[in-house]
PDB file of N, CA and C in Angstrom:
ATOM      1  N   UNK A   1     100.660  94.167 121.165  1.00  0.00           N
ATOM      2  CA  UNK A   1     101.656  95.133 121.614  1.00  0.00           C
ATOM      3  C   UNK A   1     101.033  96.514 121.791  1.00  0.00           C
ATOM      4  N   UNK A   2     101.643  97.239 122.785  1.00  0.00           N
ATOM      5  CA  UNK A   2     101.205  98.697 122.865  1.00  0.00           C
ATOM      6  C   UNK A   2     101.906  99.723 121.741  1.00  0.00           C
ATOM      7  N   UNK A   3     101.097 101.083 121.518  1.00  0.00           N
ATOM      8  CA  UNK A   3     100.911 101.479 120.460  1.00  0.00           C
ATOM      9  C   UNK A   3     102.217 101.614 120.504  1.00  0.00           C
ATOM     10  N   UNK A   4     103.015 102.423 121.502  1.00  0.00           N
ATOM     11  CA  UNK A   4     104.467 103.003 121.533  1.00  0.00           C
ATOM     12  C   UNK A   4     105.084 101.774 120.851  1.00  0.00           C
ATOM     13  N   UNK A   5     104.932 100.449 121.133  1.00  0.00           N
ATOM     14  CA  UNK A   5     106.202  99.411 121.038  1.00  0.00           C
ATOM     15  C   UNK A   5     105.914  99.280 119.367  1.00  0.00           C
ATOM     16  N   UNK A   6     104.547  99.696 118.674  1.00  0.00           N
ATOM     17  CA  UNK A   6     104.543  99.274 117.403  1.00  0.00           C
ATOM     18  C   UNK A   6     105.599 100.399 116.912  1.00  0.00           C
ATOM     19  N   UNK A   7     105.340 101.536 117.220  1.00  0.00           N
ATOM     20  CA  UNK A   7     106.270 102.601 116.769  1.00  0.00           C
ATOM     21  C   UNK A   7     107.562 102.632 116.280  1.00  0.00           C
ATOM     22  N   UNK A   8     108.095 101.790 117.799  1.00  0.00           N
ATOM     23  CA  UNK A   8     109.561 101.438 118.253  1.00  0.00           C
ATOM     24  C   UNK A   8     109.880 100.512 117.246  1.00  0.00           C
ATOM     25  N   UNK A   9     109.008  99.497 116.509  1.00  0.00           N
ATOM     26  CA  UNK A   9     109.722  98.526 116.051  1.00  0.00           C
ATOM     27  C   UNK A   9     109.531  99.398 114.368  1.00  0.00           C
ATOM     28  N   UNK A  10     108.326  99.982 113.580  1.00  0.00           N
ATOM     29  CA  UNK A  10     108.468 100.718 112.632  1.00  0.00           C
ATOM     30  C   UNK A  10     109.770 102.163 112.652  1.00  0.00           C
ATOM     31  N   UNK A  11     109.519 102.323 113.419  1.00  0.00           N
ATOM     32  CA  UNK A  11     111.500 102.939 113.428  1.00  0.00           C
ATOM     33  C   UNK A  11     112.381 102.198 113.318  1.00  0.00           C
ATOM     34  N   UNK A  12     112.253 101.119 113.484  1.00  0.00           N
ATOM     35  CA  UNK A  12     113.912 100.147 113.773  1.00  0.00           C
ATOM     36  C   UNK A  12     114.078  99.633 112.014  1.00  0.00           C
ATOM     37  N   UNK A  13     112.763  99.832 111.076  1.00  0.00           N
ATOM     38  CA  UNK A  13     112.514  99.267 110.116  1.00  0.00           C
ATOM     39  C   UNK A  13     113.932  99.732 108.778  1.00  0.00           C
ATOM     40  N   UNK A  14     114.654  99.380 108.169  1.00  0.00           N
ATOM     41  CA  UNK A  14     115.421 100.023 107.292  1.00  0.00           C
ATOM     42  C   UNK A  14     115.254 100.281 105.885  1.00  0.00           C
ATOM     43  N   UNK A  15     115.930 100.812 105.253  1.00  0.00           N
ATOM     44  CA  UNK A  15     115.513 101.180 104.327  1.00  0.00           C
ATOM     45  C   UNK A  15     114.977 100.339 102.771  1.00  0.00           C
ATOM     46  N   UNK A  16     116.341  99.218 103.548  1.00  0.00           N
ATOM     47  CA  UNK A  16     115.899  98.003 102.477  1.00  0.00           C
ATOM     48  C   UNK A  16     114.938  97.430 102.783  1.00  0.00           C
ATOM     49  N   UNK A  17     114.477  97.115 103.850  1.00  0.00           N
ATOM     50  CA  UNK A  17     113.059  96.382 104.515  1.00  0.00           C
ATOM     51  C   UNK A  17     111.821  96.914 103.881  1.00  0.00           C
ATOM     52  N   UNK A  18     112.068  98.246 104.261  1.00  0.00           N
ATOM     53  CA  UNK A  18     110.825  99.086 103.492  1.00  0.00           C
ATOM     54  C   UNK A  18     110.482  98.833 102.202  1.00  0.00           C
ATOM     55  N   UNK A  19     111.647  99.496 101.492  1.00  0.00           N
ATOM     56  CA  UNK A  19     111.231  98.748 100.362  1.00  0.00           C
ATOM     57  C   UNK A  19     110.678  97.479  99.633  1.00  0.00           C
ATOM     58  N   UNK A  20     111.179  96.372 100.358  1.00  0.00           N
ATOM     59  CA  UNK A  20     110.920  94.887  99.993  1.00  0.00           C
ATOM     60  C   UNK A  20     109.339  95.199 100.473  1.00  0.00           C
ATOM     61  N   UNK A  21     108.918  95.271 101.631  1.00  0.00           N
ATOM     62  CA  UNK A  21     107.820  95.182 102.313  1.00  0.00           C
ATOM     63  C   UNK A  21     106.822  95.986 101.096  1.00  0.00           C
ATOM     64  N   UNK A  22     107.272  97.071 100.600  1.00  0.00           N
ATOM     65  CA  UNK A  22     106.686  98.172  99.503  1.00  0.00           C
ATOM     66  C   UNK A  22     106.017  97.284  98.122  1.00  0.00           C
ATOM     67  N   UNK A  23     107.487  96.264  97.640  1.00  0.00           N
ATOM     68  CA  UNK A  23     107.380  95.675  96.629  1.00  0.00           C
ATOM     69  C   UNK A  23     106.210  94.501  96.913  1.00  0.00           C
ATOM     70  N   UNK A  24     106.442  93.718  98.037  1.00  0.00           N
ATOM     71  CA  UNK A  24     105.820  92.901  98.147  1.00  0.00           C
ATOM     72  C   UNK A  24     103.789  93.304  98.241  1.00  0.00           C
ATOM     73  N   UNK A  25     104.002  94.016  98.543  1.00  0.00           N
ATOM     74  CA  UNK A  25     102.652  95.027  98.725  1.00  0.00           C
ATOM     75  C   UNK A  25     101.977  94.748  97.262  1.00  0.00           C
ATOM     76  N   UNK A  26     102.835  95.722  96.747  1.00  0.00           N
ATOM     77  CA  UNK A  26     102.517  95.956  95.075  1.00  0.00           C
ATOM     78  C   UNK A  26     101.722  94.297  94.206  1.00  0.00           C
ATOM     79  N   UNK A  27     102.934  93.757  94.729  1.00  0.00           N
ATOM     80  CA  UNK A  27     102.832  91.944  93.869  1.00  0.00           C
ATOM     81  C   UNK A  27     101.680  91.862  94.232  1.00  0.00           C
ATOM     82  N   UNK A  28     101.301  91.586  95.528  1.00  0.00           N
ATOM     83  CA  UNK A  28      99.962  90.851  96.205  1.00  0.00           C
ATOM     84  C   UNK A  28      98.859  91.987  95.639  1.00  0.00           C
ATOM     85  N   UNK A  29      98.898  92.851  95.895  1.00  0.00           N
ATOM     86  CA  UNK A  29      97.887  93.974  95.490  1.00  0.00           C
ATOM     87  C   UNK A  29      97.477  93.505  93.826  1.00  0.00           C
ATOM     88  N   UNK A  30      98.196  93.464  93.533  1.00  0.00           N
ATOM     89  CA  UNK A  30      97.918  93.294  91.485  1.00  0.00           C
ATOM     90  C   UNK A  30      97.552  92.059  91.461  1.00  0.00           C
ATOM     91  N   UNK A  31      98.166  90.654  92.103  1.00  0.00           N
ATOM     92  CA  UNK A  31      97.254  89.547  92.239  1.00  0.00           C
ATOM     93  C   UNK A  31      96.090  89.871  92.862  1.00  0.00           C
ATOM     94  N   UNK A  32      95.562  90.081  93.842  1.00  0.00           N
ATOM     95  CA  UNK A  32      94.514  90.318  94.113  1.00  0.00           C
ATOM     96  C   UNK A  32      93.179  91.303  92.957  1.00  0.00           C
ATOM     97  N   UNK A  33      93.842  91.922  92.368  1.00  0.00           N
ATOM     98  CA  UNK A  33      93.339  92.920  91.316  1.00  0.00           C
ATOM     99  C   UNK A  33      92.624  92.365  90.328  1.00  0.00           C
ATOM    100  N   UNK A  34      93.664  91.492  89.255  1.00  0.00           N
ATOM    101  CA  UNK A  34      93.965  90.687  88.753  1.00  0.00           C
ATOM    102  C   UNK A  34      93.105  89.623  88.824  1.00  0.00           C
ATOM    103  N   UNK A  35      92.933  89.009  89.991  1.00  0.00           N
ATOM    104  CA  UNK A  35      91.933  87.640  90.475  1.00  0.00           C
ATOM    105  C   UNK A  35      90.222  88.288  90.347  1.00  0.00           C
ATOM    106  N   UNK A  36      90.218  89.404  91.143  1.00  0.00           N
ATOM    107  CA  UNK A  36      89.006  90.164  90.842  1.00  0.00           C
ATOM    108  C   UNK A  36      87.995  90.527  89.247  1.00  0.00           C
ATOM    109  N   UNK A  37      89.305  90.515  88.422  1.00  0.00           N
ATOM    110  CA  UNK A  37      89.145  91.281  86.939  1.00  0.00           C
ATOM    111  C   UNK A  37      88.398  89.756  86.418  1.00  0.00           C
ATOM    112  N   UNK A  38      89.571  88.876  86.448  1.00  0.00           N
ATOM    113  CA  UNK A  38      89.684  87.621  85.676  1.00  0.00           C
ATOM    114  C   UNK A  38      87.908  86.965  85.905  1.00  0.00           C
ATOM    115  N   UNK A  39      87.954  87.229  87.430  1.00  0.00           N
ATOM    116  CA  UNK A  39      86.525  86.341  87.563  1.00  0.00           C
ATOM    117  C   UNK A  39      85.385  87.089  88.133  1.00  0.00           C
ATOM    118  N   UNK A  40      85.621  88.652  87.128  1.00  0.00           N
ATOM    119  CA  UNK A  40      84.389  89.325  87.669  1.00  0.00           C
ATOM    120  C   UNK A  40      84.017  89.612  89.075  1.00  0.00           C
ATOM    121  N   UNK A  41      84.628  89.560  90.054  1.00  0.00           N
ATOM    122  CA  UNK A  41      84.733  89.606  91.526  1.00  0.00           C
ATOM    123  C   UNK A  41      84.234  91.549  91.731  1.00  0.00           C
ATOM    124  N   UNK A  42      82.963  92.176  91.939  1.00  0.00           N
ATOM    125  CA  UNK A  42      82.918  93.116  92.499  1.00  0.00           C
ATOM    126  C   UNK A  42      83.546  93.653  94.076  1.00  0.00           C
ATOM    127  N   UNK A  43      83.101  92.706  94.629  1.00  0.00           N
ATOM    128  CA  UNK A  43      83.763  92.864  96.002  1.00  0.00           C
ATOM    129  C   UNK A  43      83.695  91.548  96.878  1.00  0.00           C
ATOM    130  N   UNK A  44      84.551  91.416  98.247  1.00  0.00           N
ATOM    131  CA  UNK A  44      85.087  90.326  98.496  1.00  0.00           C
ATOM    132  C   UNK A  44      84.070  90.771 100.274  1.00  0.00           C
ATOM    133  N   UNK A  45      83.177  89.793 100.411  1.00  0.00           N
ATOM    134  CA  UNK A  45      82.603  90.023 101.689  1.00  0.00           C
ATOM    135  C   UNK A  45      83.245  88.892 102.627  1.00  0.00           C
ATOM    136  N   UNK A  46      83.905  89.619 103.884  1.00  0.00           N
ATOM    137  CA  UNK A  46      83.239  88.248 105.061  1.00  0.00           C
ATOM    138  C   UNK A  46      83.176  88.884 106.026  1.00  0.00           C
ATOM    139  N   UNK A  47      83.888  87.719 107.294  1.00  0.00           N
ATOM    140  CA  UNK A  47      83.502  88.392 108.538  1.00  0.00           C
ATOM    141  C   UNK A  47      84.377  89.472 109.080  1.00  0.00           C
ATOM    142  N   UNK A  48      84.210  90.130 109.625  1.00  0.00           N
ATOM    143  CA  UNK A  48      84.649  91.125 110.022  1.00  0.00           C
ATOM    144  C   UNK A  48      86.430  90.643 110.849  1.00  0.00           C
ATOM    145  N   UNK A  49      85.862  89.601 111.756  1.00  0.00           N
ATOM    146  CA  UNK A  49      86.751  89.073 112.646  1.00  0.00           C
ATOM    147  C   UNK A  49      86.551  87.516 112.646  1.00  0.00           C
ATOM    148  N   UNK A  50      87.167  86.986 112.966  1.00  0.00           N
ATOM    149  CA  UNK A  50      86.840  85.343 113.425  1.00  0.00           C
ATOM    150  C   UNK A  50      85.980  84.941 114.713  1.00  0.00           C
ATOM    151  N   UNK A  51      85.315  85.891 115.214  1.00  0.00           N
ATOM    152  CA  UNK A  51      84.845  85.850 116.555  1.00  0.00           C
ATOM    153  C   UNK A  51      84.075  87.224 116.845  1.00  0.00           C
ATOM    154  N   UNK A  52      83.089  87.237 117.886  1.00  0.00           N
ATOM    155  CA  UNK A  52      82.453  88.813 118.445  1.00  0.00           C
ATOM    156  C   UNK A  52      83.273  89.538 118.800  1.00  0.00           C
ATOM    157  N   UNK A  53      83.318  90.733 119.247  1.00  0.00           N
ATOM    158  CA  UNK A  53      83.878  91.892 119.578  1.00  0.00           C
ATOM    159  C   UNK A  53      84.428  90.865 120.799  1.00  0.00           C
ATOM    160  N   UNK A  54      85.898  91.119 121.315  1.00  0.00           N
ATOM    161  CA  UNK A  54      86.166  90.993 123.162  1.00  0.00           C
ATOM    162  C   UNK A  54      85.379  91.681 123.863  1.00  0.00           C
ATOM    163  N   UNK A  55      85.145  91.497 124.899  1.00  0.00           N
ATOM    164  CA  UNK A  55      84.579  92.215 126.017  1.00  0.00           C
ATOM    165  C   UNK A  55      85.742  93.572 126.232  1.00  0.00           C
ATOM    166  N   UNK A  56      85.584  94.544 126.525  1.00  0.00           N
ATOM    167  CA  UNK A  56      85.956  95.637 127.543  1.00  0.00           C
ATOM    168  C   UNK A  56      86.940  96.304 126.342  1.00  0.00           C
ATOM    169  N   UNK A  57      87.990  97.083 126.724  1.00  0.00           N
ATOM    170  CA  UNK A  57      88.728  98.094 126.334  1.00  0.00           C
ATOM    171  C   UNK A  57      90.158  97.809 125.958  1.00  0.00           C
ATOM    172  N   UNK A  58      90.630  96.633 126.584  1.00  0.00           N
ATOM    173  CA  UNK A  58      91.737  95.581 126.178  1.00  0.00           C
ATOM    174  C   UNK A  58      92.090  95.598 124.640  1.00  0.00           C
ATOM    175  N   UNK A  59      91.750  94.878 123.653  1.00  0.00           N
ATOM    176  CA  UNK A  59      91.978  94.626 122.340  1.00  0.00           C
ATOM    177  C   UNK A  59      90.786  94.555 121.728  1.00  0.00           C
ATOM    178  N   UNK A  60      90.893  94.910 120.416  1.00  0.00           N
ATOM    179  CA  UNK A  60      89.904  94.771 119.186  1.00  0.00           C
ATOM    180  C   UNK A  60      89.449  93.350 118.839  1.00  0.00           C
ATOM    181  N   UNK A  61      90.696  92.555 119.121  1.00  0.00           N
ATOM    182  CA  UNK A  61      90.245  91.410 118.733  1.00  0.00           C
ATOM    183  C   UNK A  61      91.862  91.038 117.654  1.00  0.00           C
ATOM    184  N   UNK A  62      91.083  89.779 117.358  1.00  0.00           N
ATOM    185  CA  UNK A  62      92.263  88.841 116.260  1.00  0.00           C
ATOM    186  C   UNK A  62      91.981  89.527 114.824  1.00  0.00           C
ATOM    187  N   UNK A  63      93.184  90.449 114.218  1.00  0.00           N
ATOM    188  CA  UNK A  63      92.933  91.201 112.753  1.00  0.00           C
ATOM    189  C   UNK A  63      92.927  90.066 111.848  1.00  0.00           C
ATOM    190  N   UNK A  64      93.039  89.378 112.113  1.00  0.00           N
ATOM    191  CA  UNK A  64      93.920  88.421 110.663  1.00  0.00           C
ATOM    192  C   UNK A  64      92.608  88.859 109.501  1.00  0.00           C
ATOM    193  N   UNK A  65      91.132  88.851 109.955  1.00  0.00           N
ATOM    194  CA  UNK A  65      90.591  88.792 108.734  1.00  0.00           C
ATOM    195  C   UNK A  65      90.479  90.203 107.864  1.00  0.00           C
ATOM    196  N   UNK A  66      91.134  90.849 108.407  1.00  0.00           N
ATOM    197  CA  UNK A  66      91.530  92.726 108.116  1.00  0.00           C
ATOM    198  C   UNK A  66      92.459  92.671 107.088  1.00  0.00           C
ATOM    199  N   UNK A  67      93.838  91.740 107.565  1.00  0.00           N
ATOM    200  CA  UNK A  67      95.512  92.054 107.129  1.00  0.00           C
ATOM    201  C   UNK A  67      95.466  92.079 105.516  1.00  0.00           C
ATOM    202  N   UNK A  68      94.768  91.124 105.460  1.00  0.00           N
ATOM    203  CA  UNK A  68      95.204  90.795 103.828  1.00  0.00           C
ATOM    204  C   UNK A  68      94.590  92.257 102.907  1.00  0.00           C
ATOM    205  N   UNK A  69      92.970  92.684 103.045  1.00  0.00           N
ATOM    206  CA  UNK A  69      92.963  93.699 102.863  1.00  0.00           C
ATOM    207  C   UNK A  69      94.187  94.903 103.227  1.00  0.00           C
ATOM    208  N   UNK A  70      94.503  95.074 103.883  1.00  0.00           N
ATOM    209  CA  UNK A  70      95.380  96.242 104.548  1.00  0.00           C
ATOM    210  C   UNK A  70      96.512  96.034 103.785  1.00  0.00           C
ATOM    211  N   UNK A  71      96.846  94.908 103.660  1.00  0.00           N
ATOM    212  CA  UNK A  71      98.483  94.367 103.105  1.00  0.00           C
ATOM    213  C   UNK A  71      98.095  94.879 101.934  1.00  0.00           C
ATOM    214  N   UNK A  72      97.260  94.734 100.846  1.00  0.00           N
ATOM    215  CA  UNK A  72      97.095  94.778  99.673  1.00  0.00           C
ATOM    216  C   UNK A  72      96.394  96.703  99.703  1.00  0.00           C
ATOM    217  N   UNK A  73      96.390  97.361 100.462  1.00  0.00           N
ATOM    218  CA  UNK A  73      96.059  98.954 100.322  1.00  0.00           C
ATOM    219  C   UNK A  73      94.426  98.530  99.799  1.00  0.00           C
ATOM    220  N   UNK A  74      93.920  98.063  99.623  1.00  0.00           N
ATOM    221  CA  UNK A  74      92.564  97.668  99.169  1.00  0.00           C
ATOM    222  C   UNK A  74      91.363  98.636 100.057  1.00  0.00           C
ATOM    223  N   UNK A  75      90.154  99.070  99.457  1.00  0.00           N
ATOM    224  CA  UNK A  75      89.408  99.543 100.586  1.00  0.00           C
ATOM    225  C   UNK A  75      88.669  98.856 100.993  1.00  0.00           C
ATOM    226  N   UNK A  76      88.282  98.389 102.536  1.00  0.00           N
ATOM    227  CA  UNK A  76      87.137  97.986 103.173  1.00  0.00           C
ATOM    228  C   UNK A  76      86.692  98.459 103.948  1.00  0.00           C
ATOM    229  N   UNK A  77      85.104  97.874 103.998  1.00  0.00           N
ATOM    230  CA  UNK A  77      84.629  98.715 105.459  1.00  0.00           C
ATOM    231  C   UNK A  77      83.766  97.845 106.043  1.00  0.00           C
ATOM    232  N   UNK A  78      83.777  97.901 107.158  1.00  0.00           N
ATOM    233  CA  UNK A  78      82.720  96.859 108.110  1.00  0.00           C
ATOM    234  C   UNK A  78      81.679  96.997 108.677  1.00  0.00           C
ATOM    235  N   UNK A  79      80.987  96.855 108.310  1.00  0.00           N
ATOM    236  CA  UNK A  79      79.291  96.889 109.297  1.00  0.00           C
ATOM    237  C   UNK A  79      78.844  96.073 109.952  1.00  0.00           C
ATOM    238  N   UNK A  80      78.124  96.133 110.613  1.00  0.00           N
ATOM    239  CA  UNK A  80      77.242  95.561 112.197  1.00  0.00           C
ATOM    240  C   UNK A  80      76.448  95.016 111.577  1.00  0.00           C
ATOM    241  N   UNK A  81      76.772  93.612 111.397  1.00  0.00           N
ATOM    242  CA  UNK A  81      75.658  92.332 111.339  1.00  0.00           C
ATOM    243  C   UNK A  81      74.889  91.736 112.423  1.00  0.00           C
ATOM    244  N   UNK A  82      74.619  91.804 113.471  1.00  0.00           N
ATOM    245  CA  UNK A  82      73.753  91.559 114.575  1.00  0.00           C
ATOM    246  C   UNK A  82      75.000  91.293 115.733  1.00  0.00           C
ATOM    247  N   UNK A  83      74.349  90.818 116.908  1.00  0.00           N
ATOM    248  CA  UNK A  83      75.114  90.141 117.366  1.00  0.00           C
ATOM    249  C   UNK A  83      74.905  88.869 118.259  1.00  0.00           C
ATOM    250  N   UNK A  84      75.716  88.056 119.031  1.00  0.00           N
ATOM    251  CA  UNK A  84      75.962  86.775 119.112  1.00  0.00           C
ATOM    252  C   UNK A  84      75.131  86.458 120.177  1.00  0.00           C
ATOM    253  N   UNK A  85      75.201  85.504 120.779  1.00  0.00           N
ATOM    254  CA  UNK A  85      74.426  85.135 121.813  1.00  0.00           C
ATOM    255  C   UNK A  85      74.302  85.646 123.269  1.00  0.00           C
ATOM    256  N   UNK A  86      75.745  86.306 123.414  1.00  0.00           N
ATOM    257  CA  UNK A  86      75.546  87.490 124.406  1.00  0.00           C
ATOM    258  C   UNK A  86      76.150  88.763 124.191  1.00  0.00           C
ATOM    259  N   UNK A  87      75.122  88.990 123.517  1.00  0.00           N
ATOM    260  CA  UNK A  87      75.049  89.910 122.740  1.00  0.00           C
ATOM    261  C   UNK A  87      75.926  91.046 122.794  1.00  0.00           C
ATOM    262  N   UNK A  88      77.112  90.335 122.474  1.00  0.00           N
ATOM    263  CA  UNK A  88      78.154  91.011 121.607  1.00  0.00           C
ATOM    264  C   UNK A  88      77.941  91.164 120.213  1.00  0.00           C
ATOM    265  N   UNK A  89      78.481  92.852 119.722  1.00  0.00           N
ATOM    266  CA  UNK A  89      78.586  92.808 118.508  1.00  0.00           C
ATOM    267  C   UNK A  89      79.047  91.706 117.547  1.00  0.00           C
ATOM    268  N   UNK A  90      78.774  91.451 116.185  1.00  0.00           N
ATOM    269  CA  UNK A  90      79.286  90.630 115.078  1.00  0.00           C
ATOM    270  C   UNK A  90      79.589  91.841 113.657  1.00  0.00           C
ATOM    271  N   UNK A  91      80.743  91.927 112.777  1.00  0.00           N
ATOM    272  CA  UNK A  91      80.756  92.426 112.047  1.00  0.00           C
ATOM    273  C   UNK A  91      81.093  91.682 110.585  1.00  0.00           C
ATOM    274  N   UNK A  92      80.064  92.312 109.421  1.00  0.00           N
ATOM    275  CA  UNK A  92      80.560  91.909 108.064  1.00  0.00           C
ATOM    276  C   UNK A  92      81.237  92.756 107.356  1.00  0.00           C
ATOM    277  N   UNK A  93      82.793  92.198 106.878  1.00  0.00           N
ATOM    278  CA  UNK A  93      83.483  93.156 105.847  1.00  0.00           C
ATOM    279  C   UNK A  93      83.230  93.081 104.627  1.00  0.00           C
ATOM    280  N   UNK A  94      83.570  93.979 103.786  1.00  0.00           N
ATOM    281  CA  UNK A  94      83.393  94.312 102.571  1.00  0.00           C
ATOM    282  C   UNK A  94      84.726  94.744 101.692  1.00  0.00           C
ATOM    283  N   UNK A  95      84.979  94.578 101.099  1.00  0.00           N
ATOM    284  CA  UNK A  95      86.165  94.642 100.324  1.00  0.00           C
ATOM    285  C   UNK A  95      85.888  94.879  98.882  1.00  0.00           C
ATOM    286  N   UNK A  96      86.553  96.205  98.090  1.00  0.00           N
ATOM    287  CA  UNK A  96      86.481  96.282  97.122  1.00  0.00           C
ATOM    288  C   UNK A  96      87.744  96.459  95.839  1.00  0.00           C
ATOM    289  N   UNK A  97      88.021  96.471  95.015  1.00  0.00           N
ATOM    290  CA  UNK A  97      88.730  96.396  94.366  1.00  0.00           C
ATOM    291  C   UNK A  97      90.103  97.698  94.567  1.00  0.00           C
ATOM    292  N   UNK A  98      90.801  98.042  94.445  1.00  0.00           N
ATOM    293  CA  UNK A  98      91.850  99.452  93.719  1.00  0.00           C
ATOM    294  C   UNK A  98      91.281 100.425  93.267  1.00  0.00           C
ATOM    295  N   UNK A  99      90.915 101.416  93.934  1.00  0.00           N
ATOM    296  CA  UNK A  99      90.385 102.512  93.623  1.00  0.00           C
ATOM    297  C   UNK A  99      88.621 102.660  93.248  1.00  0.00           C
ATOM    298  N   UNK A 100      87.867 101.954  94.319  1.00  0.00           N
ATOM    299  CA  UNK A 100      87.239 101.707  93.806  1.00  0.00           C
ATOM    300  C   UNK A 100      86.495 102.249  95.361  1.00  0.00           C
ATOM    301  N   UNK A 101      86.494 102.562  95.834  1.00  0.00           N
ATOM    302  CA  UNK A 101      86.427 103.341  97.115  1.00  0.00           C
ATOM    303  C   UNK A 101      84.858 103.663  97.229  1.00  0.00           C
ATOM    304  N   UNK A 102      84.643 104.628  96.319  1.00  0.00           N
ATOM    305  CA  UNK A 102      83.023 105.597  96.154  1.00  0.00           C
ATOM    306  C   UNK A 102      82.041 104.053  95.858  1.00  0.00           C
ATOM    307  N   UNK A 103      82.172 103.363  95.000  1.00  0.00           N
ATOM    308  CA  UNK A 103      81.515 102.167  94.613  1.00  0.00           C
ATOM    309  C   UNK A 103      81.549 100.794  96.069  1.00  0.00           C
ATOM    310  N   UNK A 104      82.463 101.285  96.802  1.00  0.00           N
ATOM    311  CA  UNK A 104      82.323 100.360  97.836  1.00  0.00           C
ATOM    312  C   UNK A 104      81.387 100.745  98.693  1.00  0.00           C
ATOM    313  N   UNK A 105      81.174 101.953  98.988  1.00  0.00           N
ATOM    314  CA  UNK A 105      80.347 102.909 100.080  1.00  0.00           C
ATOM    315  C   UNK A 105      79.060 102.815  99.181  1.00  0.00           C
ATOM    316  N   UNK A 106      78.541 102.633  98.220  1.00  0.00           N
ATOM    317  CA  UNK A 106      77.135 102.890  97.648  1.00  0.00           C
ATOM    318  C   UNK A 106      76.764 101.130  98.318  1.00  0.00           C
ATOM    319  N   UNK A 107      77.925 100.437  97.412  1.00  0.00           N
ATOM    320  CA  UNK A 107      77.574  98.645  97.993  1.00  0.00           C
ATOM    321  C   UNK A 107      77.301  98.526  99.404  1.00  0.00           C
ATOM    322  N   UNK A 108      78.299  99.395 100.282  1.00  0.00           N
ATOM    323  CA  UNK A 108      77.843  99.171 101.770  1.00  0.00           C
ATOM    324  C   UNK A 108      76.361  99.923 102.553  1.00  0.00           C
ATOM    325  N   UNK A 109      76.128 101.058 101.565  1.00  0.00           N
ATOM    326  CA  UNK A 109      74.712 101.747 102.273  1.00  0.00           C
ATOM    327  C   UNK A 109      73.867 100.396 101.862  1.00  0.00           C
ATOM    328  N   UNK A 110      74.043 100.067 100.574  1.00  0.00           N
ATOM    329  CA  UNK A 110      72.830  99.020  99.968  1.00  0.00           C
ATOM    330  C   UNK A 110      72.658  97.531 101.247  1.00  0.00           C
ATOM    331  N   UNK A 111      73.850  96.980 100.998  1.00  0.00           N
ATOM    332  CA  UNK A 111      74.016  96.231 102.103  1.00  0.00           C
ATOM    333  C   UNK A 111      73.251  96.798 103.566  1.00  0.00           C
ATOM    334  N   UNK A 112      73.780  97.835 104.010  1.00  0.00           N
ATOM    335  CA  UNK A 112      73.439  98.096 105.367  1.00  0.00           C
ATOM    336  C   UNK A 112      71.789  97.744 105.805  1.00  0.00           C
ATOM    337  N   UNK A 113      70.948  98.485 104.409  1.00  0.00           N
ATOM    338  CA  UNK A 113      70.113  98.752 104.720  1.00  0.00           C
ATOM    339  C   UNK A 113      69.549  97.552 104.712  1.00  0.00           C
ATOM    340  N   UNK A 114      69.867  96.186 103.435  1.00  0.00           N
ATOM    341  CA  UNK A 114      69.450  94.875 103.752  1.00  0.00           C
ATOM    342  C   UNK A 114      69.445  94.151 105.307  1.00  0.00           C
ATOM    343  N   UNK A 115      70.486  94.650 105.838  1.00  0.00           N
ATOM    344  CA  UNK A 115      71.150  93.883 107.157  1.00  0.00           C
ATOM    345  C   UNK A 115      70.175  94.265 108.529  1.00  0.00           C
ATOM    346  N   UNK A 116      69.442  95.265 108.124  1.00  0.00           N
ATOM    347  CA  UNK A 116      68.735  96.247 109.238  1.00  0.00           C
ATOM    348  C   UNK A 116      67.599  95.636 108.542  1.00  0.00           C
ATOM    349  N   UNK A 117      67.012  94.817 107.914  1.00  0.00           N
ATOM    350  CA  UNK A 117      65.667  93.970 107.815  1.00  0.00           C
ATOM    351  C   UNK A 117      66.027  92.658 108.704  1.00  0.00           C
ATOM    352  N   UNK A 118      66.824  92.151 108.430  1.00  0.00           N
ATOM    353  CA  UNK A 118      67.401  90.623 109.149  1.00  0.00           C
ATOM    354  C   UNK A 118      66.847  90.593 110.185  1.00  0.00           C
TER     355      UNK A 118
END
């Protein structure tokens, strides 16, 4: 959808929606937290996307491997793992715990700089 129509439909959103959507946030966020603590989980890597960058200016691509981060307020960040056979970009995400932000960015310089030997 275009940006305006996302707008249009987050306005139409009510007050009870919000909230539920708020709560539900929270739940998944603390499971996710929670799952991290229990089994020592520093951070949660994959692919960026399910696929290379699209071609051209159209779309980013399929988020799904973004949402769950995003749903859960979690920080990630993605870096440029090479790319594919025509040579489109490929990206690896990184995911780190609740507030844990500064410790994700030291993991991702470390990472980066591994990824730039490959």
């Amino acid at each position: 959808p275009k940006f305006s129509e996302l707008i249009k439909r987050g306005q139409a959103v009510t007050e009870d929606q919000l909230h539920e959507a708020l709560t539900e946030r929270e739940t998944f966020r603390s499971e996710l937290r929670r799952t991290m603590i229990d089994h020592n989980i520093d951070a949660w890597i994959c692919p960026s996307t399910v696929s290379a960058a699209p071609k051209g200016l159209e779309s980013t691509g399929d988020p799904i491997m973004n949402l769950p981060w995003t749903q859960a307020g979690l920080p990630a960040i993605n870096l440029p793992a090479g790319k594919n056979d025509q040579g489109l970009p490929l990206g690896l995400q990184v995911v780190a715990n609740w507030h844990k932000d500064e410790s994700l960015l030291l993991w991702a310089k470390d990472l980066t700089k591994t990824l730039e030997t490959l």
